[in-house]
N, C-alpha and C. Protein backbone atom coordinates (compact mmCIF):
# COMPACT_ATOMS: atom_id res chain seq x y z
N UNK A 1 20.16 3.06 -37.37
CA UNK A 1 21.50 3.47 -37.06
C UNK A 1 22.23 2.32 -36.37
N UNK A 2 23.54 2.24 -37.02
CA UNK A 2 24.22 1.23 -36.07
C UNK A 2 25.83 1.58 -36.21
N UNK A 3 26.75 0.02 -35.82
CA UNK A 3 27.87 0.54 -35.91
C UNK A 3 28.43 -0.65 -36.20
N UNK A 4 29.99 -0.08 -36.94
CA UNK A 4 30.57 -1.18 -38.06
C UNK A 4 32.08 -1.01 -37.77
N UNK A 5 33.08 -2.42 -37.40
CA UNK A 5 34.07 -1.95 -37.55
C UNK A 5 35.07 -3.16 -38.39
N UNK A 6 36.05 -2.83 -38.98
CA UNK A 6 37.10 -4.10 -39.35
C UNK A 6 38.43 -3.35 -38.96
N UNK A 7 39.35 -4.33 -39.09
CA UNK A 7 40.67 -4.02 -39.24
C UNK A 7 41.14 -3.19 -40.47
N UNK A 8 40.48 -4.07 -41.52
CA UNK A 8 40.57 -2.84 -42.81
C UNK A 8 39.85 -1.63 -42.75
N UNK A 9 39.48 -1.15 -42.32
CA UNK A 9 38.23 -0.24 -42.33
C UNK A 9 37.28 -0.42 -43.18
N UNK A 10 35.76 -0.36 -42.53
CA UNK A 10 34.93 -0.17 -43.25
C UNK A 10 34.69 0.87 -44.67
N UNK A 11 34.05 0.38 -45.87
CA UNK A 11 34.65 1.08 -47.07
C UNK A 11 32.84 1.44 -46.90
N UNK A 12 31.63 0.94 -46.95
CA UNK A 12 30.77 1.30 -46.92
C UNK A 12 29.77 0.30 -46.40
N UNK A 13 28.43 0.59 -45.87
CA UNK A 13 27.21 -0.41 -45.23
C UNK A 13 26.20 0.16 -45.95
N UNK A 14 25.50 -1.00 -46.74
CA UNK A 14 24.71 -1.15 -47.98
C UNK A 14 23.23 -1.68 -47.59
N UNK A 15 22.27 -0.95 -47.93
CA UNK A 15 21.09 -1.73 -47.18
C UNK A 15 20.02 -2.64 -48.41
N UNK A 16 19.70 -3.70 -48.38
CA UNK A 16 19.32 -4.32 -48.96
C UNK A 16 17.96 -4.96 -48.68
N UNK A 17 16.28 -4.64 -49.68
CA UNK A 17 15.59 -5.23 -49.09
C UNK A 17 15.18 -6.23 -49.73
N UNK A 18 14.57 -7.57 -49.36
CA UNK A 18 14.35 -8.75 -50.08
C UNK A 18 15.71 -9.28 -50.79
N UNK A 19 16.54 -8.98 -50.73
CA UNK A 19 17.74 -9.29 -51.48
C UNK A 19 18.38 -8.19 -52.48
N UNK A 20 17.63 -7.39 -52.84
CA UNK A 20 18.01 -6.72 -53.80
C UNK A 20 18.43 -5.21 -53.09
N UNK A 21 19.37 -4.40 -53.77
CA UNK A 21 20.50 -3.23 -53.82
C UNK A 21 19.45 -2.42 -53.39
N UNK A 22 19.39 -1.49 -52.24
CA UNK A 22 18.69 -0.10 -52.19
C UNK A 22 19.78 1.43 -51.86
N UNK A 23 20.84 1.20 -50.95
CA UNK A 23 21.26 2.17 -51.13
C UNK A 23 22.38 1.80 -49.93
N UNK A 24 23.22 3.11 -50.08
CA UNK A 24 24.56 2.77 -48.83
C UNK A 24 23.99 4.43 -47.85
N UNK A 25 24.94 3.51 -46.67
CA UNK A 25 24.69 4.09 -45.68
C UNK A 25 25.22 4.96 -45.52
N UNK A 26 25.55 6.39 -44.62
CA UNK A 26 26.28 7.45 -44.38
C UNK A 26 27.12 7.27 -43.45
N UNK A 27 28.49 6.78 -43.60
CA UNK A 27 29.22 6.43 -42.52
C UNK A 27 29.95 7.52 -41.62
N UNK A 28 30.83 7.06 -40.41
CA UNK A 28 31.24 8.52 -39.87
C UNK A 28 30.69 9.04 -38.74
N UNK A 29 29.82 8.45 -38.39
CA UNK A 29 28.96 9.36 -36.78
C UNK A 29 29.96 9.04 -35.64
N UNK A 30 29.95 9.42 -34.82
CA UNK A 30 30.31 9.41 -34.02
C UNK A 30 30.15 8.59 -33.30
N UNK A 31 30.73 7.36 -32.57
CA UNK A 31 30.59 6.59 -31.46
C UNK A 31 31.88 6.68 -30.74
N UNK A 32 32.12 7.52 -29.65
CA UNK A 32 32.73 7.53 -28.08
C UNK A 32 32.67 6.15 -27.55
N UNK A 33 31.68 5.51 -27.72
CA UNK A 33 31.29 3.95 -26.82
C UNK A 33 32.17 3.19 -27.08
N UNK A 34 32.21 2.72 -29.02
CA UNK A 34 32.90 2.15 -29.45
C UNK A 34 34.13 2.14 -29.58
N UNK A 35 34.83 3.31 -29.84
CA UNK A 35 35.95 3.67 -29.47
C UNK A 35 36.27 3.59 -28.13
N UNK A 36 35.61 3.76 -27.29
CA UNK A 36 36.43 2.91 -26.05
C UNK A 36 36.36 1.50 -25.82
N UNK A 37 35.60 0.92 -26.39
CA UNK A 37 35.20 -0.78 -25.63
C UNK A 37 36.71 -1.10 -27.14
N UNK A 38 36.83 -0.78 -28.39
CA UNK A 38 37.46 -1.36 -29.87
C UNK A 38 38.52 -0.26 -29.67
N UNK A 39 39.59 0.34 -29.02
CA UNK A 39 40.73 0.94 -29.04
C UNK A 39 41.34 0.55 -30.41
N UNK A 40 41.53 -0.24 -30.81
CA UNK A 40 42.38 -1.05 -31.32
C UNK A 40 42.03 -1.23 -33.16
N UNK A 41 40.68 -0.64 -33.33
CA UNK A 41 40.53 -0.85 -34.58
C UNK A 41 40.44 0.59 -35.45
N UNK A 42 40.72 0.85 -36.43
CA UNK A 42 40.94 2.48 -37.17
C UNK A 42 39.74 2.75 -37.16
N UNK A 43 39.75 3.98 -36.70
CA UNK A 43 38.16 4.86 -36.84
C UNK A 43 37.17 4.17 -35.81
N UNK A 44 37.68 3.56 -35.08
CA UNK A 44 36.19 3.40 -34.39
C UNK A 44 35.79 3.87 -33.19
N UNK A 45 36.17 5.23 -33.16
CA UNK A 45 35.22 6.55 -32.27
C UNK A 45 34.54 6.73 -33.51
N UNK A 46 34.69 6.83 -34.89
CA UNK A 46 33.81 7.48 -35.80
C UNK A 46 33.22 5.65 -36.31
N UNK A 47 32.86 5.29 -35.85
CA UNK A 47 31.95 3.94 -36.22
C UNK A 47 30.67 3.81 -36.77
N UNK A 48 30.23 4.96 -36.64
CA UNK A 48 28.74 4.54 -36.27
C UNK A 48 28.08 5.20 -38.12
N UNK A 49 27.33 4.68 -38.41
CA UNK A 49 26.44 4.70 -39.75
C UNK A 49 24.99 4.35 -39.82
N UNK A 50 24.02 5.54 -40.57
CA UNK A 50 22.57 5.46 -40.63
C UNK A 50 22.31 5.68 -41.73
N UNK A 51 20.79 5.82 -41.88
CA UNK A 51 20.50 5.71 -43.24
C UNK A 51 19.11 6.05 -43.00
N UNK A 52 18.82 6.94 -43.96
CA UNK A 52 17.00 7.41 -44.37
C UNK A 52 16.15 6.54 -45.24
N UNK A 53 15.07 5.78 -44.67
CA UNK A 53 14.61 4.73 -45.78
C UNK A 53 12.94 5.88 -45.95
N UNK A 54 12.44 5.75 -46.94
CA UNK A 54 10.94 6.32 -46.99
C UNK A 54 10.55 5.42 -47.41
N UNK A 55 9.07 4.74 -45.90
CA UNK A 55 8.11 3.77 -46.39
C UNK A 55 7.37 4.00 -47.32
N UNK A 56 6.84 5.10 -47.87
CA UNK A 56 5.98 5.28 -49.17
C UNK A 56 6.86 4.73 -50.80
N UNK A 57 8.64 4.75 -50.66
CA UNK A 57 8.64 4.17 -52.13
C UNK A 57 9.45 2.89 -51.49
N UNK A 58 8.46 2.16 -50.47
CA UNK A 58 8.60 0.59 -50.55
C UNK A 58 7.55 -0.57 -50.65
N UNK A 59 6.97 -1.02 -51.49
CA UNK A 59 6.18 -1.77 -51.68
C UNK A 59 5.52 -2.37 -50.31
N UNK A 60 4.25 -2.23 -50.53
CA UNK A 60 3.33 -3.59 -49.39
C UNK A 60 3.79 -4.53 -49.08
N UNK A 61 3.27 -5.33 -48.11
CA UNK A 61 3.78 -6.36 -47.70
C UNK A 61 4.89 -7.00 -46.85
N UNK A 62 5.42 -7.94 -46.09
CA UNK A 62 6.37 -8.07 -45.64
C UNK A 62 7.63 -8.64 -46.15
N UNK A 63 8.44 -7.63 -45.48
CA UNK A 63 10.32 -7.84 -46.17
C UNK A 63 10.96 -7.81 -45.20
N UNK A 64 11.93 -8.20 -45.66
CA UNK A 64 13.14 -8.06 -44.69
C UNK A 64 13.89 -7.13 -45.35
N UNK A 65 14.73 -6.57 -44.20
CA UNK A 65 16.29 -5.02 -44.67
C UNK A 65 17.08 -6.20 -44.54
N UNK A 66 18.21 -5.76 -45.04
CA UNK A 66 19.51 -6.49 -44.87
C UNK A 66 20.58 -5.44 -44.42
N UNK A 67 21.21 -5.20 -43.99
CA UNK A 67 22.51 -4.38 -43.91
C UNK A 67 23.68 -5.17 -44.13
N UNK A 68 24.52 -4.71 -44.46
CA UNK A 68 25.87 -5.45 -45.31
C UNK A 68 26.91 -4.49 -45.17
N UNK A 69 27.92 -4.86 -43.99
CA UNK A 69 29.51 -4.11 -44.41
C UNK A 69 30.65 -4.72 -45.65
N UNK A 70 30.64 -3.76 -45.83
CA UNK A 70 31.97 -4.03 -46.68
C UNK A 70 33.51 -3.58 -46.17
N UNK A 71 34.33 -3.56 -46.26
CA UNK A 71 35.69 -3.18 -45.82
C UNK A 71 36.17 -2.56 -47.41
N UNK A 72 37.23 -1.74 -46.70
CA UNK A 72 37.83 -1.15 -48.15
C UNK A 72 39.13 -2.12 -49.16
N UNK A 73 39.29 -3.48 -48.60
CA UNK A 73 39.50 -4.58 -49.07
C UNK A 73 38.39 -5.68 -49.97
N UNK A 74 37.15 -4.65 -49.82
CA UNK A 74 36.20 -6.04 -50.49
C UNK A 74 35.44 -6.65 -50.01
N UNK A 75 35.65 -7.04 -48.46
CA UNK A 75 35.30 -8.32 -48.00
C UNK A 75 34.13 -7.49 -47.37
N UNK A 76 33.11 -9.06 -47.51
CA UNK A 76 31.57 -8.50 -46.80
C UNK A 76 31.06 -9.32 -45.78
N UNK A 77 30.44 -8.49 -45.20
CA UNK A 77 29.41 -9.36 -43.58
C UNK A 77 28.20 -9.07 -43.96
N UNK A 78 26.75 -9.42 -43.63
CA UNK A 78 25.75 -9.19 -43.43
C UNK A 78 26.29 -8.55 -41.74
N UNK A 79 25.61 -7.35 -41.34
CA UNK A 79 25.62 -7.23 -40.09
C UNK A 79 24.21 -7.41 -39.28
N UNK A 80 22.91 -7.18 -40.06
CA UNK A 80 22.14 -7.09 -39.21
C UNK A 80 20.84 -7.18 -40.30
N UNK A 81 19.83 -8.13 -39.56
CA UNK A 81 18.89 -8.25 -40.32
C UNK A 81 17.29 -8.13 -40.04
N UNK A 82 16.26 -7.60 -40.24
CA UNK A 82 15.58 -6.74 -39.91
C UNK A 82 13.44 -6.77 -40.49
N UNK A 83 13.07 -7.84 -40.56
CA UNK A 83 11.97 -7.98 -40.80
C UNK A 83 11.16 -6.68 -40.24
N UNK A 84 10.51 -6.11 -41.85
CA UNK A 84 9.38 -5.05 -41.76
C UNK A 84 8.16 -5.75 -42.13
N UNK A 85 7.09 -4.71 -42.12
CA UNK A 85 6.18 -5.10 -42.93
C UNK A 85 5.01 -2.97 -43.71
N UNK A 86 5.03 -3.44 -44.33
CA UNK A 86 4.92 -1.83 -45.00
C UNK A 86 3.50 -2.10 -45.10
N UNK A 87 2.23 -1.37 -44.66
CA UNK A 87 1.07 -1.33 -44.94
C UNK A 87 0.52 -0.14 -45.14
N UNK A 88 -0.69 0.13 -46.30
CA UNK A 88 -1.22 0.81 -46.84
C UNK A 88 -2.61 1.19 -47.08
């Protein structure tokens, strides 16, 4: 779980492991925090976005997550990056 904000608003946060597409995040939770420290940016009392990963359909071995905002303009960040390792 984390939290995402732009001036455009965030359009969606995409999680990515080894490089490749796994799924987008559920945006919309609630952050009070953020919305007070970011007044100033749209939606960000509702900032906050998570996501359900299941280690059983992710391969052995060690990877990295990626998380990736997008804005509803397009534009992308990596926000946060996340070395696992999945054992079996």
């Amino acid at each position: 779980m984390g939290w995402a904000l732009s001036e455009d608003r965030i359009g969606r946060v995409s999680v990515y492991l080894d490089g490749t597409y796994l799924t987008d995040c559920t945006l919309g939770a609630a952050r009070p925090d953020v919305g007070k420290a970011y007044p100033g940016f749209p939606d960000s009392d509702k900032a906050g976005w998570g996501v359900h990963l299941d280690p059983a359909s992710l391969p052995p071995g060690k990877h990295e997550l990626v998380f990736e905002a997008a804005t509803t303009k397009r534009a992308t960040r990596d926000i946060g990056a996340i070395p696992i390792t999945i054992v079996r």
